[in-house]
PDB file of N, CA and C in Angstrom:
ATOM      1  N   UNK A   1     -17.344 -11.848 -18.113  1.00  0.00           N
ATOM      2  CA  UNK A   1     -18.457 -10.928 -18.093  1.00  0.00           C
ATOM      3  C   UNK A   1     -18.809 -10.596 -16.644  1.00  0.00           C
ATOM      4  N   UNK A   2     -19.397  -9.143 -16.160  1.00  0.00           N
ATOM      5  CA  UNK A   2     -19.537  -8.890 -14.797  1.00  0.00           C
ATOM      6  C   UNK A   2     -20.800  -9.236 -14.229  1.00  0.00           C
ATOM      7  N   UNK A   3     -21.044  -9.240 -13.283  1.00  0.00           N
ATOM      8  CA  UNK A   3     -22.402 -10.047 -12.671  1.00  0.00           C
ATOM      9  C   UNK A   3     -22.881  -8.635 -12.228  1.00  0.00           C
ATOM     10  N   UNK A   4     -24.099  -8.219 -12.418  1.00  0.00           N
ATOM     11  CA  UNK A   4     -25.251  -7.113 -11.759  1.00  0.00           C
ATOM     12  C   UNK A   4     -26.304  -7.135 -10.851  1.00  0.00           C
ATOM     13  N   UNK A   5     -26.181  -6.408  -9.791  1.00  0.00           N
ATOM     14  CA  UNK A   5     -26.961  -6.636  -8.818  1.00  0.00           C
ATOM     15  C   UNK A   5     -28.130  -5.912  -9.630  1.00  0.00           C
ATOM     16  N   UNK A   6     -29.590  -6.488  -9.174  1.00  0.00           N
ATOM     17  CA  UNK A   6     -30.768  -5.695  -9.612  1.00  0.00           C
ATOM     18  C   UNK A   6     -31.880  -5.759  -8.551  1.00  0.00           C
ATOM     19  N   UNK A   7     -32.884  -4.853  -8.057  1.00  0.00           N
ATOM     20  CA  UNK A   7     -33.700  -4.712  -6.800  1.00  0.00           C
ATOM     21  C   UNK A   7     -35.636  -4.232  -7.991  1.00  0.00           C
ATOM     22  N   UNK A   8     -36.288  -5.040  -7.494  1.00  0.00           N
ATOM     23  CA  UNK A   8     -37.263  -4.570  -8.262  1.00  0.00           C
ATOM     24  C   UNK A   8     -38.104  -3.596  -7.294  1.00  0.00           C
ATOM     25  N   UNK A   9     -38.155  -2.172  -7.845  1.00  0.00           N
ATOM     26  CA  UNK A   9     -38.896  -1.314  -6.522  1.00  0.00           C
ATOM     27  C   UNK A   9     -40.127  -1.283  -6.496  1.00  0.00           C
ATOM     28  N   UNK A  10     -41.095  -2.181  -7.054  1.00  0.00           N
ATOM     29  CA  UNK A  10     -42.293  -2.373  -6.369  1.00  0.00           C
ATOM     30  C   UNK A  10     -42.427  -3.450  -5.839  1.00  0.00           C
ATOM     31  N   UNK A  11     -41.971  -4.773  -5.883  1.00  0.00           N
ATOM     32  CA  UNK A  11     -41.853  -6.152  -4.904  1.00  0.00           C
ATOM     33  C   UNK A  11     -40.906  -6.456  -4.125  1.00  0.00           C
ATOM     34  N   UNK A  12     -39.685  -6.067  -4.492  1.00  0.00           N
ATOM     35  CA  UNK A  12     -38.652  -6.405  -3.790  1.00  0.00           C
ATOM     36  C   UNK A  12     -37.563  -7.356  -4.099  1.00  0.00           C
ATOM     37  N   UNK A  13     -38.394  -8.138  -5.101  1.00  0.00           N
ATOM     38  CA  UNK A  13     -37.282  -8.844  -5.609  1.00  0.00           C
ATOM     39  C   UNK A  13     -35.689  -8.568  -6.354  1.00  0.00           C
ATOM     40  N   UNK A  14     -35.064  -9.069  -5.689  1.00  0.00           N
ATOM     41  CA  UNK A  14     -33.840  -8.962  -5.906  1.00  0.00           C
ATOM     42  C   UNK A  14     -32.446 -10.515  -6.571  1.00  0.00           C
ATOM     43  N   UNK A  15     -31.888  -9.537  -7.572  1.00  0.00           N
ATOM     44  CA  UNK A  15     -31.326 -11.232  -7.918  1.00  0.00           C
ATOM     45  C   UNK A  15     -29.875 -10.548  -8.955  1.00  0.00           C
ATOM     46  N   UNK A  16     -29.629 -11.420  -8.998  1.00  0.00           N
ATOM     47  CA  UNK A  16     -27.893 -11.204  -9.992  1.00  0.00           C
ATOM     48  C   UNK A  16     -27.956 -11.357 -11.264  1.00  0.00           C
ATOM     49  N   UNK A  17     -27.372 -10.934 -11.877  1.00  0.00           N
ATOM     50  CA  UNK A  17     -27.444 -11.619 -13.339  1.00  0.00           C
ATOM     51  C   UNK A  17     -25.920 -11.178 -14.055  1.00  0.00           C
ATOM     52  N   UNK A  18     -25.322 -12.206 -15.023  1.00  0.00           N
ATOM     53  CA  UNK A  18     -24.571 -11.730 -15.811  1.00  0.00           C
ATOM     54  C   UNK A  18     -24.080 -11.199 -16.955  1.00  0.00           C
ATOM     55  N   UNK A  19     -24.455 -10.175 -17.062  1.00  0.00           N
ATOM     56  CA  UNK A  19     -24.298  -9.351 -18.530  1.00  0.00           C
ATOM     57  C   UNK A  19     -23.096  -9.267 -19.442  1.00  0.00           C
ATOM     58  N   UNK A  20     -22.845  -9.273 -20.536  1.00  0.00           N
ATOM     59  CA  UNK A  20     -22.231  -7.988 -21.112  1.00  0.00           C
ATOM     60  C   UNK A  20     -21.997  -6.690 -20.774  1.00  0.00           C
ATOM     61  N   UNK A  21     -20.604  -5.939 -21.179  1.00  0.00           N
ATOM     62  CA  UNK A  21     -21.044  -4.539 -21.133  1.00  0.00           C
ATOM     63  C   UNK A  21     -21.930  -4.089 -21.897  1.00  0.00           C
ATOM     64  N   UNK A  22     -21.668  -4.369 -23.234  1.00  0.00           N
ATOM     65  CA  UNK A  22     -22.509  -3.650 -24.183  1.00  0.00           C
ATOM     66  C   UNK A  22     -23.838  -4.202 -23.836  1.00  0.00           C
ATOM     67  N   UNK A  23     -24.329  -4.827 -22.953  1.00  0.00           N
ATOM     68  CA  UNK A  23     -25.881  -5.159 -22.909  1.00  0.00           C
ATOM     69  C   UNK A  23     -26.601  -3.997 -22.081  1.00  0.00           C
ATOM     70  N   UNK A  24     -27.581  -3.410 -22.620  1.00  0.00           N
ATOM     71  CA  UNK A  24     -28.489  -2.431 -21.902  1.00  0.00           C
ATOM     72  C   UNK A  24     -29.089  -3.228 -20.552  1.00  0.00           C
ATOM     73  N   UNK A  25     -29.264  -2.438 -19.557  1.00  0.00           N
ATOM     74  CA  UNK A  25     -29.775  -2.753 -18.594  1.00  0.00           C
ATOM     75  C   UNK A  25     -30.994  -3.314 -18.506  1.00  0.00           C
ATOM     76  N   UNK A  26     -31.295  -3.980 -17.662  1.00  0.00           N
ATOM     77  CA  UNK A  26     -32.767  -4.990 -17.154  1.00  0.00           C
ATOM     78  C   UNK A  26     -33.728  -3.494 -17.028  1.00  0.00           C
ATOM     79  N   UNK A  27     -34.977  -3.736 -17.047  1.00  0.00           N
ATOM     80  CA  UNK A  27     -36.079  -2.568 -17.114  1.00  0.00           C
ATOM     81  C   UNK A  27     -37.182  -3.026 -16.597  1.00  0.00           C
ATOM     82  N   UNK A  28     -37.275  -4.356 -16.432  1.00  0.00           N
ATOM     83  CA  UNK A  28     -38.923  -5.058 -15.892  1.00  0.00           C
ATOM     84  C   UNK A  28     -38.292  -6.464 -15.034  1.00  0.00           C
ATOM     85  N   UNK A  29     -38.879  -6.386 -13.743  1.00  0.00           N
ATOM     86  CA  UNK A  29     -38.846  -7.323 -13.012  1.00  0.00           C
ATOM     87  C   UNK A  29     -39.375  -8.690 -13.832  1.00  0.00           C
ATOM     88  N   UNK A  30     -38.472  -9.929 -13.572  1.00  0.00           N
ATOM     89  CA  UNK A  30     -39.087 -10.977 -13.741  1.00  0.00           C
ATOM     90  C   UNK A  30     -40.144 -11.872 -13.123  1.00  0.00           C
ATOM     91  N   UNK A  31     -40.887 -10.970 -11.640  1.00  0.00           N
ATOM     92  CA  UNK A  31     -41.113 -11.744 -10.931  1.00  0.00           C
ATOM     93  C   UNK A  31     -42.632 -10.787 -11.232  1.00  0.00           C
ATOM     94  N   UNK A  32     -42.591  -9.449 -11.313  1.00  0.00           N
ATOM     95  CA  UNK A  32     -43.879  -9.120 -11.207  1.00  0.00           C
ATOM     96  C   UNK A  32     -44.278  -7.679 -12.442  1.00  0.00           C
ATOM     97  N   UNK A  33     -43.177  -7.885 -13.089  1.00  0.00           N
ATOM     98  CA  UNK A  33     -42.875  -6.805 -14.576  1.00  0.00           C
ATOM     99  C   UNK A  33     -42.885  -5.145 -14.270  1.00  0.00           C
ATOM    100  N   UNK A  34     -42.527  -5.596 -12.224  1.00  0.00           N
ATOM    101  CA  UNK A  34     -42.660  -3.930 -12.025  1.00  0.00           C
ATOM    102  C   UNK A  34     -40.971  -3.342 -12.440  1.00  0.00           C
ATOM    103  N   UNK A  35     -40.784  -1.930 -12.062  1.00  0.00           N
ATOM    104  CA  UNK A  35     -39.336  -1.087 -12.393  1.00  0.00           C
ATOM    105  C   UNK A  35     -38.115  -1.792 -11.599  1.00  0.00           C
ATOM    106  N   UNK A  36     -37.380  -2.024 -12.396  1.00  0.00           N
ATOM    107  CA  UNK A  36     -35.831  -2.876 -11.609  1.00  0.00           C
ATOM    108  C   UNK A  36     -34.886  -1.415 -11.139  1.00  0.00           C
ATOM    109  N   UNK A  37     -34.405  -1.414 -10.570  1.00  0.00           N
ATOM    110  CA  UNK A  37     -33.292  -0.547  -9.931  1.00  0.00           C
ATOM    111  C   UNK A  37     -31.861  -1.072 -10.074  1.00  0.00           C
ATOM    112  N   UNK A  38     -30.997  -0.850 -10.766  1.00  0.00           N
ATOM    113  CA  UNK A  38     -29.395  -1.562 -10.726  1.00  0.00           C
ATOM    114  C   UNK A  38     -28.867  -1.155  -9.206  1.00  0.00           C
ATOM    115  N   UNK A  39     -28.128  -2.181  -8.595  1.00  0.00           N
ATOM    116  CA  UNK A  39     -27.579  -1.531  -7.315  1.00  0.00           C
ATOM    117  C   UNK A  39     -26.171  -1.962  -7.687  1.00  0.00           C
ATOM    118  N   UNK A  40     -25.495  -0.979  -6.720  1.00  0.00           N
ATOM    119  CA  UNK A  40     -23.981  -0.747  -6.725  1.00  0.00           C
ATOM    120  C   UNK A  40     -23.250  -1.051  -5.636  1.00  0.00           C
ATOM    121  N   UNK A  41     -22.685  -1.841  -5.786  1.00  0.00           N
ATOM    122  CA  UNK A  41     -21.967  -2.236  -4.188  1.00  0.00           C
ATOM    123  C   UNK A  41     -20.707  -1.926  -4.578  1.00  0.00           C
ATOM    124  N   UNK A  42     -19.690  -2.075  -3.286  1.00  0.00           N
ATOM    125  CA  UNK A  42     -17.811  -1.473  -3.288  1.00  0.00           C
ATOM    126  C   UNK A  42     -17.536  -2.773  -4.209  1.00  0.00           C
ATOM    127  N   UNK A  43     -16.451  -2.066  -5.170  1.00  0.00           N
ATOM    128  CA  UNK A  43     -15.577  -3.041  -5.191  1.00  0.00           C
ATOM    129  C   UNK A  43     -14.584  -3.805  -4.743  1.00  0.00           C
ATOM    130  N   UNK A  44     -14.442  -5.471  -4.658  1.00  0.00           N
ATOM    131  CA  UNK A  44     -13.507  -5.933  -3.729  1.00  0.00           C
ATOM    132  C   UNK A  44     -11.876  -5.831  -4.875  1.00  0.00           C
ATOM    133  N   UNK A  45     -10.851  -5.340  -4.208  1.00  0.00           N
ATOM    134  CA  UNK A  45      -9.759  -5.008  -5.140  1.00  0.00           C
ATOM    135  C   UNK A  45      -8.862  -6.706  -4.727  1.00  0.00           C
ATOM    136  N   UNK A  46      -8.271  -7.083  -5.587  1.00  0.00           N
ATOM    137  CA  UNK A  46      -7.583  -8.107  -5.210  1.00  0.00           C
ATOM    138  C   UNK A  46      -6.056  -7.637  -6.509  1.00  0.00           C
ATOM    139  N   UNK A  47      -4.990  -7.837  -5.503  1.00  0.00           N
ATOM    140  CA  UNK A  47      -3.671  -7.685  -6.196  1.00  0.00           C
ATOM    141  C   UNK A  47      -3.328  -9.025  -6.558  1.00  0.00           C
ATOM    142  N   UNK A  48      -3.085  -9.381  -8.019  1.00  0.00           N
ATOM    143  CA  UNK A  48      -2.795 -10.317  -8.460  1.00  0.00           C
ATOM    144  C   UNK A  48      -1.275 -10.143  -9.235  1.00  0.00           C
ATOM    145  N   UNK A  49      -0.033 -11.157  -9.384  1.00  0.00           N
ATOM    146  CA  UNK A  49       0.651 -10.982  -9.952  1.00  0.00           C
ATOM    147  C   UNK A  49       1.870 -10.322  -9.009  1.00  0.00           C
ATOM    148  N   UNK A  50       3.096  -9.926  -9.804  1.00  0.00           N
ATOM    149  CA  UNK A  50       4.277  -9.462  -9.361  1.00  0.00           C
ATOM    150  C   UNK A  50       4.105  -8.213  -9.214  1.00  0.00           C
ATOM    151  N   UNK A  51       4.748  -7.463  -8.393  1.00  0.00           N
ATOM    152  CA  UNK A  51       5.254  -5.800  -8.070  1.00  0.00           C
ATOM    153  C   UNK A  51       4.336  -5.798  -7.083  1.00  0.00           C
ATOM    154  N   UNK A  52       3.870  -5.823  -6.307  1.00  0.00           N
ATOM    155  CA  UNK A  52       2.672  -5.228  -5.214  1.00  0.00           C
ATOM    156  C   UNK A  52       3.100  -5.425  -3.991  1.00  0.00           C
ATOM    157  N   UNK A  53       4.580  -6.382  -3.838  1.00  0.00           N
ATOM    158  CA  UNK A  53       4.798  -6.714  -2.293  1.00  0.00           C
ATOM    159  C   UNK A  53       6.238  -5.759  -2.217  1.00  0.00           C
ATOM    160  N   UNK A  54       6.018  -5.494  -1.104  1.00  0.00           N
ATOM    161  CA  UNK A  54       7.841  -4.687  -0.623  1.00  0.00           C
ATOM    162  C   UNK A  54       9.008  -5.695  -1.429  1.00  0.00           C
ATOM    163  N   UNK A  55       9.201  -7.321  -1.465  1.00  0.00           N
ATOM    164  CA  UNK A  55       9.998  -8.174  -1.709  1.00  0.00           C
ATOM    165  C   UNK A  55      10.068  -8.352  -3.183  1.00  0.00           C
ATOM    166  N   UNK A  56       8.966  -7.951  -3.725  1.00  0.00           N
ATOM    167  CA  UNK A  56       9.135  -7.822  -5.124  1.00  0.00           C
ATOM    168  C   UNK A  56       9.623  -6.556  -6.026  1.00  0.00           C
ATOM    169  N   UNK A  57       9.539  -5.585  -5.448  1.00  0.00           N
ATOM    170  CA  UNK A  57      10.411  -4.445  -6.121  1.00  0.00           C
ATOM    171  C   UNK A  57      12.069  -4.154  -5.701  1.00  0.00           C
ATOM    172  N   UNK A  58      12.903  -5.703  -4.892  1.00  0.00           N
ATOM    173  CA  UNK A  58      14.050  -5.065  -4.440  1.00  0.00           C
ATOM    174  C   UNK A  58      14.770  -6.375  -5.179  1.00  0.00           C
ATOM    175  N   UNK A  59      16.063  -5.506  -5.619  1.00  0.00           N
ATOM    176  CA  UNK A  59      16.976  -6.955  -6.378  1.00  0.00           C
ATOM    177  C   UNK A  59      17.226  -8.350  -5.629  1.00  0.00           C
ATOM    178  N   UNK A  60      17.353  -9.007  -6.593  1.00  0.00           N
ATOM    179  CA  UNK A  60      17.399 -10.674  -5.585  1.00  0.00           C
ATOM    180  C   UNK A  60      18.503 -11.006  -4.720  1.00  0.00           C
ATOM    181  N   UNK A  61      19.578  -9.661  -5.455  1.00  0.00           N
ATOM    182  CA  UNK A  61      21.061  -9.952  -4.533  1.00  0.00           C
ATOM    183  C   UNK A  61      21.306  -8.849  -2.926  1.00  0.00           C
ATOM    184  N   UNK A  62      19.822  -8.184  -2.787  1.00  0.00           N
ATOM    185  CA  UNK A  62      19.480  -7.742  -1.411  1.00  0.00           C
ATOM    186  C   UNK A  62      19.248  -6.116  -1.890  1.00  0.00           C
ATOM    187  N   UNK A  63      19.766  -5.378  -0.834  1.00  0.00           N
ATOM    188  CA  UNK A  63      19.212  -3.889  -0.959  1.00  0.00           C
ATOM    189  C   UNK A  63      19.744  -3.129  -2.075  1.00  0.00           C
ATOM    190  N   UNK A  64      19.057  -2.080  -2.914  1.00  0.00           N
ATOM    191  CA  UNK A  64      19.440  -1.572  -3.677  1.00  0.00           C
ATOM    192  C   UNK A  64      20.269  -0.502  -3.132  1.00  0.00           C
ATOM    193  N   UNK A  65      20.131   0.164  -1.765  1.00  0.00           N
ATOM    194  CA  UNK A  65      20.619   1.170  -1.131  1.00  0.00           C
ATOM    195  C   UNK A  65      22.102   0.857  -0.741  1.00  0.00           C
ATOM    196  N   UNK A  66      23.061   1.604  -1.472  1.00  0.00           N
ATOM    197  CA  UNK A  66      24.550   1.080  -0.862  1.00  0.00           C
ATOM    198  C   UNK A  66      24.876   1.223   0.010  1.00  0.00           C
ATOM    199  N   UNK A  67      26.139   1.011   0.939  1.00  0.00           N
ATOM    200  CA  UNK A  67      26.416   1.016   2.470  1.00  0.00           C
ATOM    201  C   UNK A  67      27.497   2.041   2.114  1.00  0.00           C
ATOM    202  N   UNK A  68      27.526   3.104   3.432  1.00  0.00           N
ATOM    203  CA  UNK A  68      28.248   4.146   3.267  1.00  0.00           C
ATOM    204  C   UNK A  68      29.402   3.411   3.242  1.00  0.00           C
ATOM    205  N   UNK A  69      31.005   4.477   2.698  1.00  0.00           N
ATOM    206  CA  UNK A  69      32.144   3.794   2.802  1.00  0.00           C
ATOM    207  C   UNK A  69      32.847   3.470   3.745  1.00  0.00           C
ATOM    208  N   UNK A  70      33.242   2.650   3.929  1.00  0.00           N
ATOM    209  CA  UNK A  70      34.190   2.697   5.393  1.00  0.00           C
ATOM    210  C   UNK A  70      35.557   3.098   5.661  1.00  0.00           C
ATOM    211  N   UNK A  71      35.557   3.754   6.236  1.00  0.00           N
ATOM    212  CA  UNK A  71      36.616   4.905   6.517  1.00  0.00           C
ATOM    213  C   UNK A  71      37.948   3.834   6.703  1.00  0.00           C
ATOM    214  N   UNK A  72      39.382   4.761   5.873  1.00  0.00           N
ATOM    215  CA  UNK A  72      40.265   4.597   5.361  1.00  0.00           C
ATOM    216  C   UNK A  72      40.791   3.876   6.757  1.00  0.00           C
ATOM    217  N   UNK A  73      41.810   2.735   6.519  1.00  0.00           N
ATOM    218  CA  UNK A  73      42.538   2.399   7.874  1.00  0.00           C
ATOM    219  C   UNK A  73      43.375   2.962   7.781  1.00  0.00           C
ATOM    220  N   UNK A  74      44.008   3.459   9.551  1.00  0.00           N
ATOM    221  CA  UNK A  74      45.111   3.937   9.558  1.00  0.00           C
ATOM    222  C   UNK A  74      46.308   3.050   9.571  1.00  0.00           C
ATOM    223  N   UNK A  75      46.865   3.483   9.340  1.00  0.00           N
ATOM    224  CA  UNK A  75      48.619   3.088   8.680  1.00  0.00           C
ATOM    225  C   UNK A  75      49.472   2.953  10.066  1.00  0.00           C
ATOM    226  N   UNK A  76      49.312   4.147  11.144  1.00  0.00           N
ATOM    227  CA  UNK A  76      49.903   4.421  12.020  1.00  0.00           C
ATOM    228  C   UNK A  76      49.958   3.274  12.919  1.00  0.00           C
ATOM    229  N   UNK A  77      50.365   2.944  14.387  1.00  0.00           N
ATOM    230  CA  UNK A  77      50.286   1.704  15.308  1.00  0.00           C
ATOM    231  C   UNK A  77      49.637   2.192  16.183  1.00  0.00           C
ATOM    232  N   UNK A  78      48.911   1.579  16.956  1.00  0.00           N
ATOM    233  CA  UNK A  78      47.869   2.365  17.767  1.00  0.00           C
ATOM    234  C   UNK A  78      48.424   2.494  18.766  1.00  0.00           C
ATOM    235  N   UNK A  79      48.475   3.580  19.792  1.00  0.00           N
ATOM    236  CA  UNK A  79      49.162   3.292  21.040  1.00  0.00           C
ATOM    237  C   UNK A  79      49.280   2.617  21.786  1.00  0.00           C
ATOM    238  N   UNK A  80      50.450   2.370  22.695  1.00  0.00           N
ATOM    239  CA  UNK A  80      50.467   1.053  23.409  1.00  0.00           C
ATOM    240  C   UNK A  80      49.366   1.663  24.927  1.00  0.00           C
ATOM    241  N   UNK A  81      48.805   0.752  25.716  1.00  0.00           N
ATOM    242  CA  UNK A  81      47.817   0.485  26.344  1.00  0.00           C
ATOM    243  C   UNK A  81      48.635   0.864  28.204  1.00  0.00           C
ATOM    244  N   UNK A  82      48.138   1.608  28.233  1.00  0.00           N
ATOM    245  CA  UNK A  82      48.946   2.080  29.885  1.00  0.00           C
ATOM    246  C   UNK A  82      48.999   0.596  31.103  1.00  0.00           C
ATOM    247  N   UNK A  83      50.195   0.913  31.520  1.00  0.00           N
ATOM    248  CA  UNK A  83      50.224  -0.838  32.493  1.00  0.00           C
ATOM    249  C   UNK A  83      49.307  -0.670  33.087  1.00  0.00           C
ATOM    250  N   UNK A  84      48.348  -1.788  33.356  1.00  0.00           N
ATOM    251  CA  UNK A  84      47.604  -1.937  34.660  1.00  0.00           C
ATOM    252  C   UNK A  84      48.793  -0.993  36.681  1.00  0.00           C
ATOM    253  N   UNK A  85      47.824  -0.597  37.038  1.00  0.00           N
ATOM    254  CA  UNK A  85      48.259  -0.057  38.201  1.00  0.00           C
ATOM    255  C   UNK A  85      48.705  -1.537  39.182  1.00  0.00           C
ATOM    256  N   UNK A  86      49.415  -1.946  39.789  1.00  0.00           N
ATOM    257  CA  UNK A  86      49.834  -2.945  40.557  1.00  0.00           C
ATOM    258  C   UNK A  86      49.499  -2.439  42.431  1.00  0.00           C
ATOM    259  N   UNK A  87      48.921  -3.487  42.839  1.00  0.00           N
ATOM    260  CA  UNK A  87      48.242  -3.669  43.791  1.00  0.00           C
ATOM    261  C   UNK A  87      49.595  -4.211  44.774  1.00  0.00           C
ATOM    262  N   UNK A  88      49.913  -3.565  45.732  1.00  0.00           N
ATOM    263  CA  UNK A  88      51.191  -3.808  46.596  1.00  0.00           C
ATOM    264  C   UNK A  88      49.917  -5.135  47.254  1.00  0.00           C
ATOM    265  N   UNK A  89      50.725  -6.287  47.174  1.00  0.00           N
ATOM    266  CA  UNK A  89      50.448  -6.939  48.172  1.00  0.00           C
ATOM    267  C   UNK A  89      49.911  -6.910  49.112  1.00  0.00           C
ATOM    268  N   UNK A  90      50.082  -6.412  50.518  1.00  0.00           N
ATOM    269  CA  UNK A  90      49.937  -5.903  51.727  1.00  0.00           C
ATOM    270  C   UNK A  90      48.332  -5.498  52.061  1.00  0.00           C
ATOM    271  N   UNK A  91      48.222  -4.998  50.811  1.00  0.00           N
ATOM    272  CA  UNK A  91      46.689  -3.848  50.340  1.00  0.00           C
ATOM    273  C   UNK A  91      45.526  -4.841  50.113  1.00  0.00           C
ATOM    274  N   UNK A  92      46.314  -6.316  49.108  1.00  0.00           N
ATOM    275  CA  UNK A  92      45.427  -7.253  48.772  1.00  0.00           C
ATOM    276  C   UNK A  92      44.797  -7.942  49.504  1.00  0.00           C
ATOM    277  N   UNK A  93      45.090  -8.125  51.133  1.00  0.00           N
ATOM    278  CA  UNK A  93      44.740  -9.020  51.740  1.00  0.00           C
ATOM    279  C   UNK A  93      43.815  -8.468  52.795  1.00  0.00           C
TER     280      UNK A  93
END
């Protein structure tokens, strides 16, 4: 059952209570039988349960997104690699 804020607008008193829905609203202060006012505050949202996190909507065996294909190997031999240039001696020292 939800809890109701209530403000009495000729004293001030203010206090909670827990209703029913189907219960009609408070109408007379308990403190001085003047007019009660219901007040409304934000609601606090709380996510309870599965689906609400990034980690819970993706399969357990990793990304649902496939990896592009990887391109066909070639068959051919790759060219051979030009000799290193040789350093005359003379030059090295």
């Amino acid at each position: 059952m939800p809890t109701y804020a209530y403000a009495c607008k000729d004293c001030g008193h203010a206090f909670d209570i827990v209703q029913s829905f189907s219960d009609s609203s408070l109408t007379s202060c308990p403190e001085c039988e003047g007019t009660l006012r219901k007040k409304f505050n934000s609601v606090g949202v709380v996510f309870k349960g599965s689906g609400f996190y990034r980690t819970d909507s993706r399969d357990s065996k990793g990304s649902t997104v496939s990896a592009a294909p990887a391109a066909p190997a070639s068959t051919a031999p790759a060219p051979a690699a030009a000799p290193a240039a040789s350093v005359p001696a003379a030059a090295a020292t």
